[in-house]
C-alpha atoms as a PDB file:
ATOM      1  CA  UNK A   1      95.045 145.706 166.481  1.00  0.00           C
ATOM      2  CA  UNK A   2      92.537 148.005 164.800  1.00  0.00           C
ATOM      3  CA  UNK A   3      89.563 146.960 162.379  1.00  0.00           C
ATOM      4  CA  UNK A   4      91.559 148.828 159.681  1.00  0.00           C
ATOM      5  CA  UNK A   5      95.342 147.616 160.952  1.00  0.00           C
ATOM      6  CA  UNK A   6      94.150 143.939 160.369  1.00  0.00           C
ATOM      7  CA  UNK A   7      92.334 145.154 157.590  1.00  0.00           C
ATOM      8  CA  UNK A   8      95.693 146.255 155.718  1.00  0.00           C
ATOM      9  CA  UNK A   9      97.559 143.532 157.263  1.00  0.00           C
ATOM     10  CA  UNK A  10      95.102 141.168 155.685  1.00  0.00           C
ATOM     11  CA  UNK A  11      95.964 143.163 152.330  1.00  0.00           C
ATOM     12  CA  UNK A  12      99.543 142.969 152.768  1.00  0.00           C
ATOM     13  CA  UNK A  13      99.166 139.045 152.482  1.00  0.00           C
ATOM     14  CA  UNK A  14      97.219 138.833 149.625  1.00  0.00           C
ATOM     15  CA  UNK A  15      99.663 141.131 147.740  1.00  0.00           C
ATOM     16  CA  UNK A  16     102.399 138.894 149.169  1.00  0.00           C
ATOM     17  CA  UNK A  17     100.889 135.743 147.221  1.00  0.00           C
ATOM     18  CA  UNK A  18      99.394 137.170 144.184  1.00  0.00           C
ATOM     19  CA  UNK A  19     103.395 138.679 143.650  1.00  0.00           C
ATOM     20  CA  UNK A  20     104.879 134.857 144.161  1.00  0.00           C
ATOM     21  CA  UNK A  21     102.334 133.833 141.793  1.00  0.00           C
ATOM     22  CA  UNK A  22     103.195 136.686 139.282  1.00  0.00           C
ATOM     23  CA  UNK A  23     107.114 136.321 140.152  1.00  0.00           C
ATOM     24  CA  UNK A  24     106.970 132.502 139.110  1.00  0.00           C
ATOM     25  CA  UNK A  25     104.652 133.192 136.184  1.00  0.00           C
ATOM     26  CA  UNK A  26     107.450 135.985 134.934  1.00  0.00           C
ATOM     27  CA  UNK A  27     110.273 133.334 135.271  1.00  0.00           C
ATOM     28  CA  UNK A  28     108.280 130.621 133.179  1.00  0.00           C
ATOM     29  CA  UNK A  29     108.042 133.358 129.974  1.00  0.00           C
ATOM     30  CA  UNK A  30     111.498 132.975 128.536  1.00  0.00           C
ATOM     31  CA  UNK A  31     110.935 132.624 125.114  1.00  0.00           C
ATOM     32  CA  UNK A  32     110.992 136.216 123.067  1.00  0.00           C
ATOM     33  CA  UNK A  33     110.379 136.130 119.503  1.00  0.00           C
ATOM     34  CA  UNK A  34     108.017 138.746 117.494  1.00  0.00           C
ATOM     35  CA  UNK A  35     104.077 138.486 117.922  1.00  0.00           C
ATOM     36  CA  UNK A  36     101.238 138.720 116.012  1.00  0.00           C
ATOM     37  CA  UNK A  37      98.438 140.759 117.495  1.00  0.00           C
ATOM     38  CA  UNK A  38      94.745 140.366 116.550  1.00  0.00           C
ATOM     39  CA  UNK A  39      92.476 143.072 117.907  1.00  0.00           C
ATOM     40  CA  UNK A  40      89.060 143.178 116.822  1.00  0.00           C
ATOM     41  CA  UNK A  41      85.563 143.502 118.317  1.00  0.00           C
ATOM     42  CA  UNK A  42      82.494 145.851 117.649  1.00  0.00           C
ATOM     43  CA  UNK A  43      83.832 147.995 119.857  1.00  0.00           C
ATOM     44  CA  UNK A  44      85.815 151.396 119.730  1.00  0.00           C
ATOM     45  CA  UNK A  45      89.399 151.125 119.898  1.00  0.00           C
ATOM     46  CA  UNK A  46      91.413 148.472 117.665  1.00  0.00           C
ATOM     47  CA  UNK A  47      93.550 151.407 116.019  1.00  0.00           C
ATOM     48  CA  UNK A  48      93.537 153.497 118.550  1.00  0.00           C
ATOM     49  CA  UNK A  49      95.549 150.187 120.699  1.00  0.00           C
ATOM     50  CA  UNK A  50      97.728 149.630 117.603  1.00  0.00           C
ATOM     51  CA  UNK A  51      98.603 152.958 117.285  1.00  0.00           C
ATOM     52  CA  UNK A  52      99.574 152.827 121.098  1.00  0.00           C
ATOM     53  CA  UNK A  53     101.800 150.645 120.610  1.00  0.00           C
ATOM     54  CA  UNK A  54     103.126 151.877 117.799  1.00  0.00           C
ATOM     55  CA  UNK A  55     103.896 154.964 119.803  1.00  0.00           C
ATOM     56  CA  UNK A  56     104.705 153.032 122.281  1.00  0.00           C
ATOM     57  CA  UNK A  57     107.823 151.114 119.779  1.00  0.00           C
ATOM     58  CA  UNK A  58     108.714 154.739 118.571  1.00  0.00           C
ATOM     59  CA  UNK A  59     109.354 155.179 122.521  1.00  0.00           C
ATOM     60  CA  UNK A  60     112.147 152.417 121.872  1.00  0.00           C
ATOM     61  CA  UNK A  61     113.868 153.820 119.038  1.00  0.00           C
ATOM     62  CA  UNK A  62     112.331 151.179 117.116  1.00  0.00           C
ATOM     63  CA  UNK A  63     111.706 151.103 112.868  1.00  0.00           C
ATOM     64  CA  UNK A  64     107.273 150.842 112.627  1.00  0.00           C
ATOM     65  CA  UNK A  65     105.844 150.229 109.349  1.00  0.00           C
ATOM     66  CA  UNK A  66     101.758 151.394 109.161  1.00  0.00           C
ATOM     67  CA  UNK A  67      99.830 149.953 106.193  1.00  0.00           C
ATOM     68  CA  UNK A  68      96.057 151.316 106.896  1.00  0.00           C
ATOM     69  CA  UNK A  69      93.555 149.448 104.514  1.00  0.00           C
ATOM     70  CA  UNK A  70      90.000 150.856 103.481  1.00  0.00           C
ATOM     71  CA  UNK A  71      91.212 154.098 105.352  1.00  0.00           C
ATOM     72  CA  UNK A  72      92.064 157.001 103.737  1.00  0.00           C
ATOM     73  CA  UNK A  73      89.442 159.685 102.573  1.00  0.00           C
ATOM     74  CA  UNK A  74      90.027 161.661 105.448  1.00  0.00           C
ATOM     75  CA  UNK A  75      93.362 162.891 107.167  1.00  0.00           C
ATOM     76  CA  UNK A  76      93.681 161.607 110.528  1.00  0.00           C
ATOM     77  CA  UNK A  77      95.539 162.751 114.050  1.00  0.00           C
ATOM     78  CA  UNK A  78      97.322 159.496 113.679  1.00  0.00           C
ATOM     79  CA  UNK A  79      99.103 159.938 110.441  1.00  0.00           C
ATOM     80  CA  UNK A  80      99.169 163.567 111.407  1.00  0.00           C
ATOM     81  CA  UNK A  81     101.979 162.494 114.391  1.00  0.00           C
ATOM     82  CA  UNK A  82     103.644 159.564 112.775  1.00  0.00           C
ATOM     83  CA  UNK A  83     104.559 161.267 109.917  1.00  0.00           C
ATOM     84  CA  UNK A  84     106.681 163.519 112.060  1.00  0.00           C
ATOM     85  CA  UNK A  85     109.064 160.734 112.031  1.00  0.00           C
ATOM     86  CA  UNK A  86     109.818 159.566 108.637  1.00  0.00           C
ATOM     87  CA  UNK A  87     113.061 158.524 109.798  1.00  0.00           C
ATOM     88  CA  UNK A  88     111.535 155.510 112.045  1.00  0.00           C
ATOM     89  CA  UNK A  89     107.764 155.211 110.407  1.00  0.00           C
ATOM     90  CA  UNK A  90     106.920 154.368 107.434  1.00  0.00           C
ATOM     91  CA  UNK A  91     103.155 155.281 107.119  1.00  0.00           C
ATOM     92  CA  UNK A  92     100.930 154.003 104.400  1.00  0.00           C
ATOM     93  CA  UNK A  93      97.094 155.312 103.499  1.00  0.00           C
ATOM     94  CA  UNK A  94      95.982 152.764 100.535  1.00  0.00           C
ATOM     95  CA  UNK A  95      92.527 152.648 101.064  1.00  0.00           C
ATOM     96  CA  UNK A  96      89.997 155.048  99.527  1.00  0.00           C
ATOM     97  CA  UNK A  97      87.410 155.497 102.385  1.00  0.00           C
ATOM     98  CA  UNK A  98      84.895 152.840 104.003  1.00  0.00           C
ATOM     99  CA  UNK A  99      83.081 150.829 101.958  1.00  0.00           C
ATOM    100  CA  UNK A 100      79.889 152.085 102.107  1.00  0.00           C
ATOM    101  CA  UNK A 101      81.491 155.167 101.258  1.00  0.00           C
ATOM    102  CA  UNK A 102      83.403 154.030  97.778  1.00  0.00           C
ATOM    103  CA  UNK A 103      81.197 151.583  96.820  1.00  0.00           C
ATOM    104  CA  UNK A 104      83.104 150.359  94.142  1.00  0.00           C
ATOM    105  CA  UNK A 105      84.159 146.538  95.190  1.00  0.00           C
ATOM    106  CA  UNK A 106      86.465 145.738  91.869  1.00  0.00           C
ATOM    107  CA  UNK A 107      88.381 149.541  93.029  1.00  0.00           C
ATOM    108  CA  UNK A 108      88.550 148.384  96.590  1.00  0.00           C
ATOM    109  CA  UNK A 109      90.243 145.265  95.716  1.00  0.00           C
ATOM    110  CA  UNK A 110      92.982 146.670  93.677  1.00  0.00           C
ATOM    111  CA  UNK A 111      93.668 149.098  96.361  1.00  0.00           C
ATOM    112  CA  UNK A 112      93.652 146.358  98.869  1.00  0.00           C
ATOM    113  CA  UNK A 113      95.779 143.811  97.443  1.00  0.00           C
ATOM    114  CA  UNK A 114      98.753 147.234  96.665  1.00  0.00           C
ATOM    115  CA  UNK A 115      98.275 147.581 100.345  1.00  0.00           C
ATOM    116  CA  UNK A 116      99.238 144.299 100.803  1.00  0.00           C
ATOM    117  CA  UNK A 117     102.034 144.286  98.639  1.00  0.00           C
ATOM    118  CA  UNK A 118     103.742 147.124 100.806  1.00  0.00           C
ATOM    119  CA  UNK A 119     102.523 145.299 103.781  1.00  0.00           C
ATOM    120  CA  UNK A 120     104.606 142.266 102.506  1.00  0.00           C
ATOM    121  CA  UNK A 121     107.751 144.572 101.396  1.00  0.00           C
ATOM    122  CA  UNK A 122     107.549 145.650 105.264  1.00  0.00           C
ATOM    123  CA  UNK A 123     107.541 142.397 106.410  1.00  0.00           C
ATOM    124  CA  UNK A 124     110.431 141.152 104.459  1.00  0.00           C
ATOM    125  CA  UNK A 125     112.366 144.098 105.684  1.00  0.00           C
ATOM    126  CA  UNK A 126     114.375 142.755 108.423  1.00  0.00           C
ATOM    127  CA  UNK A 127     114.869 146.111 110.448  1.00  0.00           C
ATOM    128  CA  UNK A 128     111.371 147.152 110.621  1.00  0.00           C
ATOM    129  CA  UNK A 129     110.176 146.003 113.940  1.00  0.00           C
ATOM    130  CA  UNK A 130     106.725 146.195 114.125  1.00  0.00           C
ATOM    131  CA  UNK A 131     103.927 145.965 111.514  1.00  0.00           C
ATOM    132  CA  UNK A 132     100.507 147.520 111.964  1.00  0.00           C
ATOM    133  CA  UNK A 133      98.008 146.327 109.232  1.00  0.00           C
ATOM    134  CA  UNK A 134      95.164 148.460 110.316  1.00  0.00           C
ATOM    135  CA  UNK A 135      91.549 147.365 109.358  1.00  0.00           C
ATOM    136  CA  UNK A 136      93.084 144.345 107.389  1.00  0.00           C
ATOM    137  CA  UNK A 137      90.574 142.298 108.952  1.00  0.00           C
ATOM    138  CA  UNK A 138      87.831 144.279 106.548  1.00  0.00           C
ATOM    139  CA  UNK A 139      90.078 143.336 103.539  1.00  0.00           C
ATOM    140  CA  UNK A 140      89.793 139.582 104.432  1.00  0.00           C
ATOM    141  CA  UNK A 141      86.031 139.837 105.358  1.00  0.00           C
ATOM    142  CA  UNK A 142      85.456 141.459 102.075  1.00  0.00           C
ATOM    143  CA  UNK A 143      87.548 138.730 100.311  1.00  0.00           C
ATOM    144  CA  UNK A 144      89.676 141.514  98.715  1.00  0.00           C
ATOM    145  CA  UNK A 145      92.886 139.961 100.137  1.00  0.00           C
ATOM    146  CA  UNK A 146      93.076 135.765 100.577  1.00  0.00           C
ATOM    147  CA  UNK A 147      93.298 134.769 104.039  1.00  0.00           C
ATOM    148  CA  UNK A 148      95.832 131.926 102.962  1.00  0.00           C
ATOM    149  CA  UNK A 149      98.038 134.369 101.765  1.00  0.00           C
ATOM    150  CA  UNK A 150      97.806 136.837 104.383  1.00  0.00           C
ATOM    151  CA  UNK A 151      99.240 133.636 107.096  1.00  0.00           C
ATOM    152  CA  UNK A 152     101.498 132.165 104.847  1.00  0.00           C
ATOM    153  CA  UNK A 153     103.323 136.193 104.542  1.00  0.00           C
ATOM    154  CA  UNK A 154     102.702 136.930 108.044  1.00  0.00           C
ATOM    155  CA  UNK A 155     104.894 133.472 109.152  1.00  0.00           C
ATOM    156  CA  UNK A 156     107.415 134.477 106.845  1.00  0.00           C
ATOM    157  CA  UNK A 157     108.202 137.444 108.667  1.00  0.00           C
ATOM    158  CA  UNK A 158     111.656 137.636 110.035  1.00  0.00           C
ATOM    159  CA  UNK A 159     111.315 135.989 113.574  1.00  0.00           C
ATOM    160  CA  UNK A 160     111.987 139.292 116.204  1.00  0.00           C
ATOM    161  CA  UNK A 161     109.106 141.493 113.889  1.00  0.00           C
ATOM    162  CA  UNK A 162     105.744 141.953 115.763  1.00  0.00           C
ATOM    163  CA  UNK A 163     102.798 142.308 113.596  1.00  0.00           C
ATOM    164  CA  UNK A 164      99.598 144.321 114.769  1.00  0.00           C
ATOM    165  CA  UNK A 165      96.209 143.411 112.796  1.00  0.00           C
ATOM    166  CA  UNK A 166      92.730 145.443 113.486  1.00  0.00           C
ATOM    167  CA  UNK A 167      89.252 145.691 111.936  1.00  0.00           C
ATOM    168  CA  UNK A 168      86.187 143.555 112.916  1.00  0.00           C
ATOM    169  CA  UNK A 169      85.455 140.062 112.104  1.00  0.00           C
ATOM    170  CA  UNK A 170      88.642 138.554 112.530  1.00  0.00           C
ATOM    171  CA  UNK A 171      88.437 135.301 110.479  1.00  0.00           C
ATOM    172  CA  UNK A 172      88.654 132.155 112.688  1.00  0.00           C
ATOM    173  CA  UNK A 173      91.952 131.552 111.267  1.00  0.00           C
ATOM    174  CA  UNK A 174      94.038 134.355 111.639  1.00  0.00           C
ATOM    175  CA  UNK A 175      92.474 133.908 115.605  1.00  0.00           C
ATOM    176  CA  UNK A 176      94.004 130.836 116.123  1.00  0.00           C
ATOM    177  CA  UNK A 177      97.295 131.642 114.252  1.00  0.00           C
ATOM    178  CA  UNK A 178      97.549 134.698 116.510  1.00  0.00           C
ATOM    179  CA  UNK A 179      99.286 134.726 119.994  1.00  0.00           C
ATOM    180  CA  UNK A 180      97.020 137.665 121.575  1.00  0.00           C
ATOM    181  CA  UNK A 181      93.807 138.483 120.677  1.00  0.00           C
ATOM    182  CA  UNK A 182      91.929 141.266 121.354  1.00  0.00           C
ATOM    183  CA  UNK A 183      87.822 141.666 121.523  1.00  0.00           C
ATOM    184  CA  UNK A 184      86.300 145.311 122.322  1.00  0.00           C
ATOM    185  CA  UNK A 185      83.097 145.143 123.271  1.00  0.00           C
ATOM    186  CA  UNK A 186      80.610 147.894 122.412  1.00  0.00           C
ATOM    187  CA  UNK A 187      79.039 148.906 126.345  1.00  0.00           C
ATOM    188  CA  UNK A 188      77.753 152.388 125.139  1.00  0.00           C
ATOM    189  CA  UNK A 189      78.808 154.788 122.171  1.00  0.00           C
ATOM    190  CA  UNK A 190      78.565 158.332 121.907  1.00  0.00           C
ATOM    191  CA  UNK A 191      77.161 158.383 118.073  1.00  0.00           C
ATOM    192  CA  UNK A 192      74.474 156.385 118.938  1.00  0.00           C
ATOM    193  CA  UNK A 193      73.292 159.649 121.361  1.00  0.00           C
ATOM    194  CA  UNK A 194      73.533 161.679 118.131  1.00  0.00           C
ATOM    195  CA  UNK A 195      77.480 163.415 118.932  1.00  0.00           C
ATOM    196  CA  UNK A 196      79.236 163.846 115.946  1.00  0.00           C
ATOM    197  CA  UNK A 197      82.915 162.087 115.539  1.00  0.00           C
ATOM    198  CA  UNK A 198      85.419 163.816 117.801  1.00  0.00           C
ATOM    199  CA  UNK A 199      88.929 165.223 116.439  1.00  0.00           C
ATOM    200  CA  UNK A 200      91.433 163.891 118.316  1.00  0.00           C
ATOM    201  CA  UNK A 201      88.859 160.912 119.918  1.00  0.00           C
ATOM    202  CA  UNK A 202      87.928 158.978 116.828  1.00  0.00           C
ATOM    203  CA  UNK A 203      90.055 160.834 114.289  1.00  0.00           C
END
């Protein structure tokens, strides 16, 4: 037998035991109920995930509601698509721009806390599917919404609904009430070279 014959041979084992492993690990995951999703992390990408998979639930024919806190100045490529499908999305802007940008904290917390009263409507509504409560995580790090509040409404949620949170600084508790969590880490960013935002990258 060749070097490269064993070589794939020796391949076709280790394939062969990491699928039993994977196989057995499969048949142990019965239980299917809806999840709550924590991504967060200095890096790029916590929206642009939760908007994958809100795409990604669209895919299935399935109802998505979108509440996007501290967002909203600007028009995005995200809202841009989902509103194509008011029949299945409901998409909600309630924030008024980054903070550094409004710099108005009593404003921002009104705004907020409406966000989170159509982020509660959503998750009372039994045939949405999937929640995405994009840059909530500011909200809570702000104070603007009560993290107390925010867990006892997420639990409430009828039992098949996912729920998708983003922004940075998760708070320690929603992190251990979540079942997947989520860190992206910053290895190297364009702005930091001096490129300007990208249309259809980071907006």
């Amino acid at each position: 037998m060749s070097e490269s014959s064993e070589r794939d041979e020796r391949h076709r084992q280790r394939m062969q035991r990491k699928k039993a492993v994977v196989d057995e690990k499969i048949a142990q995951a019965r239980e299917e109920r809806g999840l709550l999703l924590v991504l967060t992390g200095n890096g790029k990408g916590k929206s642009s995930s939760a908007f994958g998979m809100a795409a990604r639930a669209l895919g299935h024919d399935m109802q998505i509601g979108i509440v996007q806190f501290i967002k909203g100045a600007a028009s995005t490529g995200e809202e841009h698509f989902f509103r194509r499908f008011p029949e299945q999305v409901r998409y909600h802007v309630m924030g008024a721009g980054f903070t550094w940008e409004t710099q108005d904290r009593q404003d921002d917390i009104v705004k907020a806390q409406a966000a989170w009263a159509v982020a509660v409507e959503l998750m009372r509504d039994e045939s949405v599917a999937l929640v995405v409560l994009d840059e909530l995580n500011i909200a809570l790090k702000y104070g603007y919404v009560q993290l107390d509040q925010v867990l006892a409404d997420i639990a409430a949620r009828p039992s098949h609904q996912h729920v998708v949170v983003t922004g940075r600084g998760a708070p320690p508790g929603l992190i251990e009430a979540a079942d997947t969590v989520t860190e992206m880490g910053v290895v190297k960013h364009a702005f930091k070279a001096g490129i300007k935002a990208q249309k259809g990258v980071e907006f």
